[in-house]
Protein backbone atom coordinates (compact mmCIF):
# COMPACT_ATOMS: atom_id res chain seq x y z
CA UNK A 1 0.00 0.00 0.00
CA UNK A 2 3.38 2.23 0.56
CA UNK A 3 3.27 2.43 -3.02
CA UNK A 4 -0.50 2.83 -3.89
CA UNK A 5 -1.22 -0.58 -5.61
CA UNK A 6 -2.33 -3.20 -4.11
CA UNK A 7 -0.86 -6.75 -3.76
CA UNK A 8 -2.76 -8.23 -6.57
CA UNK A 9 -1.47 -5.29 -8.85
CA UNK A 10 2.28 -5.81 -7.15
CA UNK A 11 2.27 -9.44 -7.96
CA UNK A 12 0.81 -8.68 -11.91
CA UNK A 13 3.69 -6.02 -12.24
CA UNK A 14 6.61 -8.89 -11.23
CA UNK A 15 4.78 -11.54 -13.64
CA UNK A 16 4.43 -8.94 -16.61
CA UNK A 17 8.53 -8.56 -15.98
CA UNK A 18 8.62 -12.21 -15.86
CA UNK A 19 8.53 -13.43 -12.51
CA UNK A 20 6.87 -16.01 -12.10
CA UNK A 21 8.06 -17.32 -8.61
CA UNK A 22 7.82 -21.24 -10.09
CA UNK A 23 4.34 -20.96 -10.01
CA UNK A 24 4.03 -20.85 -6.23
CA UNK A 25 1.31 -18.40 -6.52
CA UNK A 26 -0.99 -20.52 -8.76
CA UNK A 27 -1.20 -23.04 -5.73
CA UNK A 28 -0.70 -20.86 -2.50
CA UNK A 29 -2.20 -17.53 -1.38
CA UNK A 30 1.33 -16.46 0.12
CA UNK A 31 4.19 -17.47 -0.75
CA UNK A 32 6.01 -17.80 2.91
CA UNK A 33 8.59 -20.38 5.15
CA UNK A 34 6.92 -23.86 4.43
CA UNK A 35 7.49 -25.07 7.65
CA UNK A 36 5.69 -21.28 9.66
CA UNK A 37 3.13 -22.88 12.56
CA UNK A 38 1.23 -19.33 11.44
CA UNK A 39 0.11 -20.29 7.66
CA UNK A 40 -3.30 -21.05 7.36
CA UNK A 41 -4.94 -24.63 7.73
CA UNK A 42 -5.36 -24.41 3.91
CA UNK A 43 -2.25 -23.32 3.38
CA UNK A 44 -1.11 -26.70 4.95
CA UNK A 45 -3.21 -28.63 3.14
CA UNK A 46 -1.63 -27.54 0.07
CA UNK A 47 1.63 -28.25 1.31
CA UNK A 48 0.69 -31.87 1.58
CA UNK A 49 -0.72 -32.52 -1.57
CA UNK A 50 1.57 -30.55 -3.58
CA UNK A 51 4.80 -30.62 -2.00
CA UNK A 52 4.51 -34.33 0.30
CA UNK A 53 8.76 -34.52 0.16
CA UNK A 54 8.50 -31.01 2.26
CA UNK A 55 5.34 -32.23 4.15
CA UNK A 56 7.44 -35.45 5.49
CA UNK A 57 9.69 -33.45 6.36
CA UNK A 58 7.53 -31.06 8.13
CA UNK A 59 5.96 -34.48 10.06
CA UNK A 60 9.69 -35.65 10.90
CA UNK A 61 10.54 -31.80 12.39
CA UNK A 62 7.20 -32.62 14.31
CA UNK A 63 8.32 -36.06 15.73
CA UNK A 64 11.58 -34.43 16.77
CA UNK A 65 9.52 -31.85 18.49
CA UNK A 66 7.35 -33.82 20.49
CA UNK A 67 10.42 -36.48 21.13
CA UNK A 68 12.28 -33.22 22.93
CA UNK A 69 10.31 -31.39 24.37
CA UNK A 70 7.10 -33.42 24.98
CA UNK A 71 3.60 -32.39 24.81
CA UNK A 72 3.63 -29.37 26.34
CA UNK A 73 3.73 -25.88 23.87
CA UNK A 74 7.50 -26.33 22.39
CA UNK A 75 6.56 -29.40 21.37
CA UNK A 76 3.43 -28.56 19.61
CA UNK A 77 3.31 -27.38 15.86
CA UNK A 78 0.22 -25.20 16.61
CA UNK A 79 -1.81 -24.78 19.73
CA UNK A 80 -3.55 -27.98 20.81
CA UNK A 81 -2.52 -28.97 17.23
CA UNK A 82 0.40 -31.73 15.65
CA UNK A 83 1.72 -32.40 12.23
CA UNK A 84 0.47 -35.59 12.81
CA UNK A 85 -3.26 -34.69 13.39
CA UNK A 86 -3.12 -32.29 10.57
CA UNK A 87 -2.00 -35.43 8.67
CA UNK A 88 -4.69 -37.49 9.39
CA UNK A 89 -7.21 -34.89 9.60
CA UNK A 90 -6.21 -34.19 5.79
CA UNK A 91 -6.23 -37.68 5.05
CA UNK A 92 -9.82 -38.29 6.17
CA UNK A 93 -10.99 -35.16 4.15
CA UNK A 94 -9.32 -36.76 1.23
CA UNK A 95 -10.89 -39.83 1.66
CA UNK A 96 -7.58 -41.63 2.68
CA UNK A 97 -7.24 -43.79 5.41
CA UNK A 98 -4.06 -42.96 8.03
């Protein structure tokens, strides 16, 4: 807004100058640190079905986690929420089982 456009006008300018950010944009609403407890649930969802070699990787940081530091906050990806649940919660929306 600094500038006077808007985000939607900011990211057409970089993609008429051909920026294209590998397409991130098509999938995700932000493009921000794939493993950030603050991105959205959907944003997560994404992550899994469109990147699973990050989103393994993401549910191995999570096992780590709870292996340190237990089930207390630090070893929690989001409040009251794991990787793992996410995971499975995903799954079952997907019609997957586990």
């Amino acid at each position: 807004m600094e500038w006077g456009i808007t985000e939607a006008q900011a990211l057409q300018a970089c993609y008429d100058r051909g920026f294209d950010f590998g397409g991130l944009y098509e999938i995700y609403h932000r493009a921000s640190c794939w493993c950030c407890p603050f991105q959205r649930i959907d944003e997560l969802r994404k992550l899994r079905k469109h990147h699973p070699e990050l989103w393994e990787k993401l549910m191995e940081l999570d096992r780590r986690a709870l292996a340190q530091f237990g089930t207390g906050p630090l070893g929690q990806f989001k409040q009251n929420w794991s990787v793992k649940r996410l995971d499975t919660r995903f799954a079952e929306e997907d019609g997957q089982t586990g």
